[in-house]
C-alpha atoms as a PDB file:
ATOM      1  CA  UNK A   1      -9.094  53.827  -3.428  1.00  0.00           C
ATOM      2  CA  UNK A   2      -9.220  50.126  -4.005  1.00  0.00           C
ATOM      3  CA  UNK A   3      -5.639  49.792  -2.215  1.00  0.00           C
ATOM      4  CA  UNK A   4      -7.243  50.914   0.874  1.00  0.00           C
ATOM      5  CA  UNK A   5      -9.433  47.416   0.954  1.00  0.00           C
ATOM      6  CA  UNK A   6      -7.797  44.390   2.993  1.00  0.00           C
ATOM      7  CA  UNK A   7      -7.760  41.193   1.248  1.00  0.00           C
ATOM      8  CA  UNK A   8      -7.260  38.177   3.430  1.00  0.00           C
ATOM      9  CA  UNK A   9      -5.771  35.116   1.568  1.00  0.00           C
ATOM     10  CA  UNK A  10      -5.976  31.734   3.317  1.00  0.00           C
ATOM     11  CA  UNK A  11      -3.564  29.106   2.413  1.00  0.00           C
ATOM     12  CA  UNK A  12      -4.168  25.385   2.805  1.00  0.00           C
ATOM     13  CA  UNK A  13      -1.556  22.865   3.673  1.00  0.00           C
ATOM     14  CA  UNK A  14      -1.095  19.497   3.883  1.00  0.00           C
ATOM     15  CA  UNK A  15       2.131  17.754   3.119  1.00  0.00           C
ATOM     16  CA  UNK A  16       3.448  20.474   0.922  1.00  0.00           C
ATOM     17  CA  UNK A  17       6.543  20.645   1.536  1.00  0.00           C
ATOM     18  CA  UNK A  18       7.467  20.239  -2.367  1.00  0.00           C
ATOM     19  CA  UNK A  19       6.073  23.540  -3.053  1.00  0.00           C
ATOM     20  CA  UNK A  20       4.944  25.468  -0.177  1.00  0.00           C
ATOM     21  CA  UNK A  21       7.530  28.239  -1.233  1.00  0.00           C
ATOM     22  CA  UNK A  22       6.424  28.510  -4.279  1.00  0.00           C
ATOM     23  CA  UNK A  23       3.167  28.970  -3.452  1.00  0.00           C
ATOM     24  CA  UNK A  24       3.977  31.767  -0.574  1.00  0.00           C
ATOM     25  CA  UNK A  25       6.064  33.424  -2.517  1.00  0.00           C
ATOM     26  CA  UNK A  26       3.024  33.921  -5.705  1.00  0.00           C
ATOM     27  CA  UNK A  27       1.246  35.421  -2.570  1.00  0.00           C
ATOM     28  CA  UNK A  28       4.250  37.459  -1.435  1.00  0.00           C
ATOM     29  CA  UNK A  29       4.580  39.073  -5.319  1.00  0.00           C
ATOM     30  CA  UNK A  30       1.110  40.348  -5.439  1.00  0.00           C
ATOM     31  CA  UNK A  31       1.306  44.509  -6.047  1.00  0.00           C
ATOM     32  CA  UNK A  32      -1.727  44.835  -3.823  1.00  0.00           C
ATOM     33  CA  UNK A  33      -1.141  46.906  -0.500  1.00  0.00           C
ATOM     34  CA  UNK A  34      -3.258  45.356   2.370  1.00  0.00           C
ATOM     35  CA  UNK A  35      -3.087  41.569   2.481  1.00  0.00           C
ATOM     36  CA  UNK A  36      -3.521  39.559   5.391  1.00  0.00           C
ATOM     37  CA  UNK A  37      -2.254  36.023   5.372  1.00  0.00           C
ATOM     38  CA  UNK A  38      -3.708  33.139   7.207  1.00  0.00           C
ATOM     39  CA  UNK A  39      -2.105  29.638   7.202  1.00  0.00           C
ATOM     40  CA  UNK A  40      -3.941  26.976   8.219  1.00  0.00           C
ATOM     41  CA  UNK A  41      -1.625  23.511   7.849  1.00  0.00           C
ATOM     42  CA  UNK A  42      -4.091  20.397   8.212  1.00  0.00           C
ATOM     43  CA  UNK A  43      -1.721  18.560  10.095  1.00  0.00           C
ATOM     44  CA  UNK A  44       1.275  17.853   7.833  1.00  0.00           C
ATOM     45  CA  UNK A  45       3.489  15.084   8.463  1.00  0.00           C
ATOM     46  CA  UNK A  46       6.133  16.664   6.447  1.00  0.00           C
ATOM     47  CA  UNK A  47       8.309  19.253   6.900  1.00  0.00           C
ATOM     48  CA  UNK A  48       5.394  21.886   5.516  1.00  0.00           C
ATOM     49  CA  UNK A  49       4.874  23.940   8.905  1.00  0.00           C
ATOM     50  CA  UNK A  50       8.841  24.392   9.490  1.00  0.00           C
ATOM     51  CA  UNK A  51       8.949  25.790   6.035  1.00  0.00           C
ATOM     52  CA  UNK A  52       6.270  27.942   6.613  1.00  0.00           C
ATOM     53  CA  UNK A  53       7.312  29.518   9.832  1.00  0.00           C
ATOM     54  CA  UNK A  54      10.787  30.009   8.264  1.00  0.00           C
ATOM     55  CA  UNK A  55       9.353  31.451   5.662  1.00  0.00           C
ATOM     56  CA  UNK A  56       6.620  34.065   7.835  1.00  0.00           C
ATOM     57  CA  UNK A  57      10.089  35.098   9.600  1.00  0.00           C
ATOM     58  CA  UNK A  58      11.753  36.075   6.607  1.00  0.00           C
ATOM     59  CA  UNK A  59       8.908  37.842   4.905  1.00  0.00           C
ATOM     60  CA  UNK A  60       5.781  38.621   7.988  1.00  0.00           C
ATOM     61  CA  UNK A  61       6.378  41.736   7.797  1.00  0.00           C
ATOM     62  CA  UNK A  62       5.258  42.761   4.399  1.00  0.00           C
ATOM     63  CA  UNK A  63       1.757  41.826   5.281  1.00  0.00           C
ATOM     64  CA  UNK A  64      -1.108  43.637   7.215  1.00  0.00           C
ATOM     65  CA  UNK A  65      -1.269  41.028   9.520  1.00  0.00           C
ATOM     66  CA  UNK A  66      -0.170  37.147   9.450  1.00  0.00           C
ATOM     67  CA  UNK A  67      -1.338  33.981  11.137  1.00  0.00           C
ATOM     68  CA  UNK A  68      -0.323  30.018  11.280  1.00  0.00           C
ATOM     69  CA  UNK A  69      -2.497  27.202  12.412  1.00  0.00           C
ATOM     70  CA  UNK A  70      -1.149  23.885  12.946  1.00  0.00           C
ATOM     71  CA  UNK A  71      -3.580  21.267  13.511  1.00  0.00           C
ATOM     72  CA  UNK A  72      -2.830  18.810  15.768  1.00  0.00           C
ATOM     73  CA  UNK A  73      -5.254  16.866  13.715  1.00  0.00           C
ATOM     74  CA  UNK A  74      -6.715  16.117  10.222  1.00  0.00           C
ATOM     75  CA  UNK A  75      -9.838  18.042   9.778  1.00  0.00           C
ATOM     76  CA  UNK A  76      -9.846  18.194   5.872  1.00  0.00           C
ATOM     77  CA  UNK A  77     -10.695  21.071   3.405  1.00  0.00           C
ATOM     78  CA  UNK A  78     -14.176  22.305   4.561  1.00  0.00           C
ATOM     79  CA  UNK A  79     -13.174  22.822   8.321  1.00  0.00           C
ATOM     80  CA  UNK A  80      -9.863  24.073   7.961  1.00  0.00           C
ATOM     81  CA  UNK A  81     -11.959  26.924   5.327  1.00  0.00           C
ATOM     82  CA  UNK A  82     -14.005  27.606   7.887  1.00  0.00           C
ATOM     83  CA  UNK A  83     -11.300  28.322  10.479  1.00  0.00           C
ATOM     84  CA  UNK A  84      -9.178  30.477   8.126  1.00  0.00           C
ATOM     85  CA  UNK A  85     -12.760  32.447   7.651  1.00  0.00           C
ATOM     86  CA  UNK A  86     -13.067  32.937  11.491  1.00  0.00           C
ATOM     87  CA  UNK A  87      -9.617  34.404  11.923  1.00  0.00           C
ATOM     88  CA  UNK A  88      -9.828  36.771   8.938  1.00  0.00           C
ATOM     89  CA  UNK A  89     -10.476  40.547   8.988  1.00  0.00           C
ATOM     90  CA  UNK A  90     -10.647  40.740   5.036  1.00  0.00           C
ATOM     91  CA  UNK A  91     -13.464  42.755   3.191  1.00  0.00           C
ATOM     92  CA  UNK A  92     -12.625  40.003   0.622  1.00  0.00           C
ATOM     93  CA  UNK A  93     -11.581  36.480   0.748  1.00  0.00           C
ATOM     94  CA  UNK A  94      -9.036  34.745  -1.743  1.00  0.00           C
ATOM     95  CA  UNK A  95      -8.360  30.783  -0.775  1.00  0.00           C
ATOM     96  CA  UNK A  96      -5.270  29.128  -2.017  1.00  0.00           C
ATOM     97  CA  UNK A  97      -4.137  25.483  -2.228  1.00  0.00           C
ATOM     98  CA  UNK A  98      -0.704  24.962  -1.114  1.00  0.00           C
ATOM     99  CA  UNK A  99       0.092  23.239  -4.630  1.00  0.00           C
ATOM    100  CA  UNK A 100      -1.044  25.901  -6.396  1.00  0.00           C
ATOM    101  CA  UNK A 101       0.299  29.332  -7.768  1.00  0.00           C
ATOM    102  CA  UNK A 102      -1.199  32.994  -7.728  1.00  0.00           C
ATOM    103  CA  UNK A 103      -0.290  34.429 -11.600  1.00  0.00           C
ATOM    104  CA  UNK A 104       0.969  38.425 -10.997  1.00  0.00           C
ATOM    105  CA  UNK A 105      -1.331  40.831  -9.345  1.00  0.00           C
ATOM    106  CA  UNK A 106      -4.370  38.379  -9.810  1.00  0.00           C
ATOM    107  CA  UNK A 107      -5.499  39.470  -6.253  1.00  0.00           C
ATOM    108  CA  UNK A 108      -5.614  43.051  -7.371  1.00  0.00           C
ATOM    109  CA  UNK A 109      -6.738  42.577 -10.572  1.00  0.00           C
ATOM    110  CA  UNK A 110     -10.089  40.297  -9.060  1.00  0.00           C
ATOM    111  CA  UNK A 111     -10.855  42.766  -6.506  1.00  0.00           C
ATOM    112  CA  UNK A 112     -10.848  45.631  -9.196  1.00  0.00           C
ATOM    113  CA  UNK A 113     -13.432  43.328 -11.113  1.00  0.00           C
ATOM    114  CA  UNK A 114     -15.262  42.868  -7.887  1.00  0.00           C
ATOM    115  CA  UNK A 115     -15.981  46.465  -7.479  1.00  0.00           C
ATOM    116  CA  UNK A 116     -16.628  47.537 -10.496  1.00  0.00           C
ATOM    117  CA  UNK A 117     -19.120  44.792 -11.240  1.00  0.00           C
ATOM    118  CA  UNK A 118     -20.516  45.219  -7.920  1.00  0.00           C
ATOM    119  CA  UNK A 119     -19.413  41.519  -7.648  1.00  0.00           C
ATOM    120  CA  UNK A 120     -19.767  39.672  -4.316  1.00  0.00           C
ATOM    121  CA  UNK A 121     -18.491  36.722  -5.949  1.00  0.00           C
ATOM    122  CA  UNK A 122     -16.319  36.142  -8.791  1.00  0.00           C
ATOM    123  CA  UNK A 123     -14.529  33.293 -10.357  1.00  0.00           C
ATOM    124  CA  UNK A 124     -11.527  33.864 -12.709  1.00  0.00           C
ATOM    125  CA  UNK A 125      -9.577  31.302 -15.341  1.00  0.00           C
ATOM    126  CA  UNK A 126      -6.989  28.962 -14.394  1.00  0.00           C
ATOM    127  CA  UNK A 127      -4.100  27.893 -16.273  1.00  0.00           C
ATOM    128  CA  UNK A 128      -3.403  23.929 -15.895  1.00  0.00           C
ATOM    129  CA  UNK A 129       0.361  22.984 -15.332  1.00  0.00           C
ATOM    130  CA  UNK A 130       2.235  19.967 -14.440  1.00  0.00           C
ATOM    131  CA  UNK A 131       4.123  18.930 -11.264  1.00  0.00           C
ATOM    132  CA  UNK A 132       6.883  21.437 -12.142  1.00  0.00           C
ATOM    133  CA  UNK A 133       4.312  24.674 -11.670  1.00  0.00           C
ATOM    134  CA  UNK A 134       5.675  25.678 -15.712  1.00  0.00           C
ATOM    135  CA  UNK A 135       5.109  22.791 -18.080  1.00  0.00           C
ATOM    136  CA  UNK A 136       1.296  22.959 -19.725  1.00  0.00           C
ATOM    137  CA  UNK A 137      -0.896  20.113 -18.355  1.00  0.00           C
ATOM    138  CA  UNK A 138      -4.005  18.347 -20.289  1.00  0.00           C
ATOM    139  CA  UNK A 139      -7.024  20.290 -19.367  1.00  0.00           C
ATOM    140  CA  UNK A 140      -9.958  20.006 -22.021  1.00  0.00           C
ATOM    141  CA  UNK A 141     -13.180  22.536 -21.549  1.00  0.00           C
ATOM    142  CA  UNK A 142     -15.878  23.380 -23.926  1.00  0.00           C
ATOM    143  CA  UNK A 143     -15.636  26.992 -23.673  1.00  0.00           C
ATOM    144  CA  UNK A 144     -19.381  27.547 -25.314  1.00  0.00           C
ATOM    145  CA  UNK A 145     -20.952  25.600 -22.425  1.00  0.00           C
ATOM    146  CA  UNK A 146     -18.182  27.683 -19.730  1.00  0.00           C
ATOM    147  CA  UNK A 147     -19.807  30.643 -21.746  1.00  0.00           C
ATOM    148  CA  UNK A 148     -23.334  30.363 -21.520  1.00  0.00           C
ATOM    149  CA  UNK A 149     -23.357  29.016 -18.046  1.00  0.00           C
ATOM    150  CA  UNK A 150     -22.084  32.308 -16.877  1.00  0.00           C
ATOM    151  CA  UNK A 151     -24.380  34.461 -18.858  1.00  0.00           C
ATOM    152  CA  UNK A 152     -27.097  32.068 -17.451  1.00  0.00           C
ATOM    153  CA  UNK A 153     -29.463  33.530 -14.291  1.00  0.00           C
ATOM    154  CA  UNK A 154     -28.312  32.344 -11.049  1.00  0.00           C
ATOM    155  CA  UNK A 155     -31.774  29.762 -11.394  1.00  0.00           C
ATOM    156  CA  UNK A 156     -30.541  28.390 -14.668  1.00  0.00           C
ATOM    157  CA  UNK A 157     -26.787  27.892 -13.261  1.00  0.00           C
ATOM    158  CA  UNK A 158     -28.504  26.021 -10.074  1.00  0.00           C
ATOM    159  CA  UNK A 159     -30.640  23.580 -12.863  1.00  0.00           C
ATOM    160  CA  UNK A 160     -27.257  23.013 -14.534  1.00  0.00           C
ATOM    161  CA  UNK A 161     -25.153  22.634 -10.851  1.00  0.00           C
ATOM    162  CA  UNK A 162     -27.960  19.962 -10.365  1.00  0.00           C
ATOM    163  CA  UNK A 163     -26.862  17.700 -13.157  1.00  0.00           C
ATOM    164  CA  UNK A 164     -23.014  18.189 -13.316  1.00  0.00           C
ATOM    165  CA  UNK A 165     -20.187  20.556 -11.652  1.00  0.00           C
ATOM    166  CA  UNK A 166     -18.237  20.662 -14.889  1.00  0.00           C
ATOM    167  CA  UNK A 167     -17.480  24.066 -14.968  1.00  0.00           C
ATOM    168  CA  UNK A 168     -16.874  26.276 -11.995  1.00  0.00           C
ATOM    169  CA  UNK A 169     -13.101  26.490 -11.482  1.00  0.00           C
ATOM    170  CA  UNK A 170     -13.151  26.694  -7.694  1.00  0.00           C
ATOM    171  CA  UNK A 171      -9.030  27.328  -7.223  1.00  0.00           C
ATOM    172  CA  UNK A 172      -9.753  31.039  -9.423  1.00  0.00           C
ATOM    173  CA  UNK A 173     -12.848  32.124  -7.175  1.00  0.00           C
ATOM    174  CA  UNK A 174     -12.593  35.602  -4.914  1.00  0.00           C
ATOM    175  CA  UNK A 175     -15.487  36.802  -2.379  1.00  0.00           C
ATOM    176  CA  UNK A 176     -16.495  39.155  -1.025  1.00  0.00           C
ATOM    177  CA  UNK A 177     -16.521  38.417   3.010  1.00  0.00           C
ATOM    178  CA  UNK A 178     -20.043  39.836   4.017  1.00  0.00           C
ATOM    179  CA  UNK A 179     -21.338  37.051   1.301  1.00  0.00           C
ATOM    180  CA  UNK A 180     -19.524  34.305   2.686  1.00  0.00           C
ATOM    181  CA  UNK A 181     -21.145  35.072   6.393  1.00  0.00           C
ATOM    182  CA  UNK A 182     -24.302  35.483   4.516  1.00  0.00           C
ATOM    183  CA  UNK A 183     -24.020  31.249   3.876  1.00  0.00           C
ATOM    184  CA  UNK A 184     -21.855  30.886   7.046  1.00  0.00           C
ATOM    185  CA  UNK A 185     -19.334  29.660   5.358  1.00  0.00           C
ATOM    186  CA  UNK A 186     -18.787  26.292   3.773  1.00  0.00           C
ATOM    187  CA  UNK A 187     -21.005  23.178   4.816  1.00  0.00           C
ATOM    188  CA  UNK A 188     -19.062  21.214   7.564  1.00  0.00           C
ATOM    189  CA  UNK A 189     -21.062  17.888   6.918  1.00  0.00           C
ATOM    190  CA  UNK A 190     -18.677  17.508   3.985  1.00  0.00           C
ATOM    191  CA  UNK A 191     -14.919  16.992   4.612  1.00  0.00           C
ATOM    192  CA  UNK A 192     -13.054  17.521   1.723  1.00  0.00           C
ATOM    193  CA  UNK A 193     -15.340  19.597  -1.261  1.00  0.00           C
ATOM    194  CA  UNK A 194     -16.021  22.609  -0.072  1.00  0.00           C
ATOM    195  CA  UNK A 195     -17.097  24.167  -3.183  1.00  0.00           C
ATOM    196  CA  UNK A 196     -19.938  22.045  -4.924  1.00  0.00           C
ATOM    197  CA  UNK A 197     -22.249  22.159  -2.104  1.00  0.00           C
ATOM    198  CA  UNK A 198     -21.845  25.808  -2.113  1.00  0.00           C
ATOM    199  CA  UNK A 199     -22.591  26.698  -5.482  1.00  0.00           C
ATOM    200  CA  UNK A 200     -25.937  24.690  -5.340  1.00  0.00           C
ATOM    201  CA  UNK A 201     -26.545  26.534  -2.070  1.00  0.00           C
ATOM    202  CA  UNK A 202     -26.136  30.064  -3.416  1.00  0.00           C
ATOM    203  CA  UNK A 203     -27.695  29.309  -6.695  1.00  0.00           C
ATOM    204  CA  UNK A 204     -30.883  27.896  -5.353  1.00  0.00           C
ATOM    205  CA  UNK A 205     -30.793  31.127  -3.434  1.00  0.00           C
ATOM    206  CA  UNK A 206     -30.740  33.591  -6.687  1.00  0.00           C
ATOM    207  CA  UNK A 207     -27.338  34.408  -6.096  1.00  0.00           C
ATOM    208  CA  UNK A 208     -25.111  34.360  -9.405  1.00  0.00           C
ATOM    209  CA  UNK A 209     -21.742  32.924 -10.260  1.00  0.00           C
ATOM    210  CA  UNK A 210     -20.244  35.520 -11.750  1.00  0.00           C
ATOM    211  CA  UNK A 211     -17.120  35.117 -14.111  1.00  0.00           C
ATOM    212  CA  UNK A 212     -14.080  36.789 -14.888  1.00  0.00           C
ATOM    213  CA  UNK A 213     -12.342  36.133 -17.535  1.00  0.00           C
ATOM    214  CA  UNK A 214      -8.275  36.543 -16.442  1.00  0.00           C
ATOM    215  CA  UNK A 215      -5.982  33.572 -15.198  1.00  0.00           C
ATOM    216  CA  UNK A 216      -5.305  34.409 -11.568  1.00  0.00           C
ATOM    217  CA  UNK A 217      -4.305  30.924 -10.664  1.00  0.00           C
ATOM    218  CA  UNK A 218      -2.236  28.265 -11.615  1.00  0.00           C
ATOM    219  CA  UNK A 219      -3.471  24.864 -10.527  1.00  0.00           C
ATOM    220  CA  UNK A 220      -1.172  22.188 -10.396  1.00  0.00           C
ATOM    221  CA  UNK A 221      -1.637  18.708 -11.212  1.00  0.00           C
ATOM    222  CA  UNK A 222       0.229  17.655  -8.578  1.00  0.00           C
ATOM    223  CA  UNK A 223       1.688  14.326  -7.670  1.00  0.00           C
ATOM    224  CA  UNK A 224      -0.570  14.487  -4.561  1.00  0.00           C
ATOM    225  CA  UNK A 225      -3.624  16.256  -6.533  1.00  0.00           C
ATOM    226  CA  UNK A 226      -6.716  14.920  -6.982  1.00  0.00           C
ATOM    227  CA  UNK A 227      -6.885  15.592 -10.692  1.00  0.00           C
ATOM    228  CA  UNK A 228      -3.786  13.814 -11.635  1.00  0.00           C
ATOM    229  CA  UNK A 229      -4.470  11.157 -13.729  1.00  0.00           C
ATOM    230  CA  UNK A 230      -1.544   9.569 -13.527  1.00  0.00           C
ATOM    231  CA  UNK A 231      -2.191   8.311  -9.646  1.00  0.00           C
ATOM    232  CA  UNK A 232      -2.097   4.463  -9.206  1.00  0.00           C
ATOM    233  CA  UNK A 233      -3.144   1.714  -6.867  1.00  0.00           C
ATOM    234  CA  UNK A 234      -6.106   3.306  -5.181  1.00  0.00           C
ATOM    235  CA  UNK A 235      -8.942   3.522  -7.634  1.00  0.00           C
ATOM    236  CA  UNK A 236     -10.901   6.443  -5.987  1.00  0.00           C
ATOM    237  CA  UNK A 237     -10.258   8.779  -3.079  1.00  0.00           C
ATOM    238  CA  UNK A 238     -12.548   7.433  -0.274  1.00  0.00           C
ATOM    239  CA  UNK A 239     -12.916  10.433   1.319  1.00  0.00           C
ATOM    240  CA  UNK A 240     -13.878  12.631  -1.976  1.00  0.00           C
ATOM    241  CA  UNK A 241     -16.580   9.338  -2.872  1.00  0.00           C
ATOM    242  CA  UNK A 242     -18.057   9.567   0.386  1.00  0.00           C
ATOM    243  CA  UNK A 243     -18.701  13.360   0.303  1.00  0.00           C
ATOM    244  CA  UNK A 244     -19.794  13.531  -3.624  1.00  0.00           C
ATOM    245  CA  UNK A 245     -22.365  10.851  -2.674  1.00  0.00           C
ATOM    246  CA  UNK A 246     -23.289  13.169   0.188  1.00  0.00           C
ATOM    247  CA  UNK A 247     -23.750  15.903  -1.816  1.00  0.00           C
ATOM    248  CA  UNK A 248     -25.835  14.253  -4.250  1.00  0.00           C
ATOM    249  CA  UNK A 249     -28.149  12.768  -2.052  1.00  0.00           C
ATOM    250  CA  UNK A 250     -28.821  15.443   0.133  1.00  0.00           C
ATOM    251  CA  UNK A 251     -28.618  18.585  -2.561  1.00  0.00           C
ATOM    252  CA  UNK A 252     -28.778  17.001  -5.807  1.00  0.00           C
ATOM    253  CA  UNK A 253     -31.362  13.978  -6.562  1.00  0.00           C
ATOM    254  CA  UNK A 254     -34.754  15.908  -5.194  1.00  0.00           C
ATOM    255  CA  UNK A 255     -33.808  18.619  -7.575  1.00  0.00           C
ATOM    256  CA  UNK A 256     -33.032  16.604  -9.975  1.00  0.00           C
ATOM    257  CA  UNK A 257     -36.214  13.959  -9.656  1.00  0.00           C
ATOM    258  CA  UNK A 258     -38.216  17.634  -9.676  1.00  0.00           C
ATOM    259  CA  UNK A 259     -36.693  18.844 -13.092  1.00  0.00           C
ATOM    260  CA  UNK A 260     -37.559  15.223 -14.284  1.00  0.00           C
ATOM    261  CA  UNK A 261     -33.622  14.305 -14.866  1.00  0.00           C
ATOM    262  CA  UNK A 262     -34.907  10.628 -14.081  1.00  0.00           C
ATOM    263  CA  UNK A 263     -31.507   9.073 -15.617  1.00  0.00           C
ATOM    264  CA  UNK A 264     -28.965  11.264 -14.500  1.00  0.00           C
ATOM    265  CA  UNK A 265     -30.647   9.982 -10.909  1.00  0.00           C
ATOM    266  CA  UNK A 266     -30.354   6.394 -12.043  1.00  0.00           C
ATOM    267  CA  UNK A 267     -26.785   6.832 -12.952  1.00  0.00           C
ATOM    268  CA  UNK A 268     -25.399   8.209 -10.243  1.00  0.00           C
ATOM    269  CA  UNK A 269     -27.156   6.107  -7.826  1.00  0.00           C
ATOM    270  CA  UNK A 270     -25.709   3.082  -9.803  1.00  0.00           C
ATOM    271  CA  UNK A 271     -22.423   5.043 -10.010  1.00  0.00           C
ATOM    272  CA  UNK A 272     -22.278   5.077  -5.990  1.00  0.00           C
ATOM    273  CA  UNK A 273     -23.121   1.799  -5.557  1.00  0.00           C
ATOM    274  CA  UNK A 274     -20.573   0.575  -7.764  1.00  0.00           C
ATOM    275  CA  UNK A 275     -17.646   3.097  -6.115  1.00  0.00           C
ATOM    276  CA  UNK A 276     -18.538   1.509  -2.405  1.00  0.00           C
ATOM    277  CA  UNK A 277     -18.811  -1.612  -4.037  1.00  0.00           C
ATOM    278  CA  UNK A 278     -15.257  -1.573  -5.165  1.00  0.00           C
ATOM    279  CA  UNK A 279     -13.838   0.916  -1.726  1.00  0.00           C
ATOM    280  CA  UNK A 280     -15.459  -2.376  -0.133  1.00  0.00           C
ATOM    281  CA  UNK A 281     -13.163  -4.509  -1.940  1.00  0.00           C
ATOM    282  CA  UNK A 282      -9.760  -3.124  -1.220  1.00  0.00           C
ATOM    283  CA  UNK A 283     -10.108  -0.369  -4.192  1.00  0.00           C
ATOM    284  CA  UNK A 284      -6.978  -1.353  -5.486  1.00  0.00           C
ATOM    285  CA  UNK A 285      -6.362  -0.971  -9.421  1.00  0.00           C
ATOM    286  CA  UNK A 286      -4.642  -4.324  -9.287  1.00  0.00           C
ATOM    287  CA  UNK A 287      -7.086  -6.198  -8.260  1.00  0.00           C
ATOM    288  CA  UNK A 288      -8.816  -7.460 -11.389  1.00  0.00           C
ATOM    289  CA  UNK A 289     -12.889  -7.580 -10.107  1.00  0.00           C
ATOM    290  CA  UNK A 290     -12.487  -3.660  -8.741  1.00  0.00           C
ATOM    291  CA  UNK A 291     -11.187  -2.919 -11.793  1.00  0.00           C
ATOM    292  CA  UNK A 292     -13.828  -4.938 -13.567  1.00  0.00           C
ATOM    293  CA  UNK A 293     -16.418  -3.276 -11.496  1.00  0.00           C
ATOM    294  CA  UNK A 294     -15.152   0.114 -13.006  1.00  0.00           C
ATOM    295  CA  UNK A 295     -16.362  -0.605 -16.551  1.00  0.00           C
ATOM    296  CA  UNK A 296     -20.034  -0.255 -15.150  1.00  0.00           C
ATOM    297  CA  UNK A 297     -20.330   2.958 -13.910  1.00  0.00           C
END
């Protein structure tokens, strides 16, 4: 039976204290019987890690097996994934933002899919909500492209991974733990995007990007999130720039200069150029020649 299968799911924290309950507490209302939680806190400055230990006294001993890591140091995304992997005893991996909400029995309900798909990785829906984890927030996808990049071979989704990552909705994926050792894991010369890079990786290997179509997740445009487009002063996330340049010049532009996509190259070396260009120059939205600079990407 599928309840006999542990699933490990690793939470990541930083300054969360708004709604790190929240978030354990989606985790603690999952109907499946072997879960093992691992906590890795990337080195909050908040009160996230006393909530969480308060919170892993209260309700620890529902699980198979619990851990909390408090780094004494920022690490970012990528490493702190990688540690939560080393600690975990899962046959399948679910990660989880500490913003973000699991939707009722999506961790059962993906490893179901899993195993009757013969899945070793899937990635679900996500429903978009505001700072308040209820009210709808903006999210616009063109579900024929979503569609047909799916049904695509894994070689057709690495061709289309090449150009843009306009599709994949990273906070719904589940894996399966043998294929996650079979890549080691996520690529540590990034800091903060774990996911990209990986998806090119396992494409360009054959694998395929499978999709199922449920909400398990609810991602939160947070105050703090990335996505929110309602953030001001700072222009772009310097850390996020200097790994999405990273990514393109070391997995994206040969592929792309081999498959011809001369202009897509063009742009985003232009794009770059312009984004240090204005991190240079304080990267402040009030300053009227970074936001000049802007109109040129």
């Amino acid at each position: 039976m599928n309840g006999d299968i542990l699933v490990t799911i690793i939470l990541l924290s930083y300054n969360a204290e708004r709604y790190i309950i929240e978030a354990l507490q989606s985790i603690k209302m999952q109907n499946h019987p072997k879960i093992e939680l691992i906590i890795i806190d990337d080195c909050s400055q908040d009160n996230t890690v006393n909530l969480e230990k308060e919170w892993l006294k209260d309700n620890g001993n529902i699980f198979t097996n619990t851990k909390l890591i408090a780094q004494s140091k920022n690490y970012g995304t990528v490493a702190n994934s990688n540690l939560g992997l080393k600690y975990s005893n899962g046959n399948y991996i679910n990660f989880l933002a500490a913003d973000d909400i699991l939707t009722v029995n999506s961790v059962e309900d993906c490893l179901n899919a899993c195993i009757k798909n013969q899945w070793e990785i899937a990635v679900g829906e996500a429903e978009w909500v505001q700072d308040d984890g209820k009210s709808p927030a903006i999210h616009k996808e063109d579900i024929e492209k979503k569609n047909k990049f799916y049904a695509e071979s894994a070689q057709k989704q690495y061709k289309h991974l090449l150009k843009d990552n306009d599709i994949i909705c990273s906070p719904a994926a589940f894996y399966k733990m043998s294929f996650l050792k079979k890549y080691q894991g996520f690529d540590e010369a990034y800091t903060l995007i774990e996911d990209y890079p990986f998806w090119l990786k396992i494409t360009a290997n054959g694998d395929h990007i499978n999709h199922f179509d449920h909400v398990v997740v609810k991602y939160r445009q947070s105050i703090t999130s990335a996505t929110n487009p309602e953030k001001a002063v700072q222009i772009y996330n310097a850390r996020i720039t200097k790994d999405s340049k990273k990514i393109f010049y070391r997995q994206r532009m040969w592929g792309l200069l081999k498959n011809g996509q001369i202009k897509i190259v063009v742009r985003n070396i232009r794009k770059y150029f312009i984004r240090d260009l204005v991190i240079m120059l304080g990267n402040s939205s009030k300053k009227k020649l970074c936001y000049a600079l802007t109109r040129f990407e």
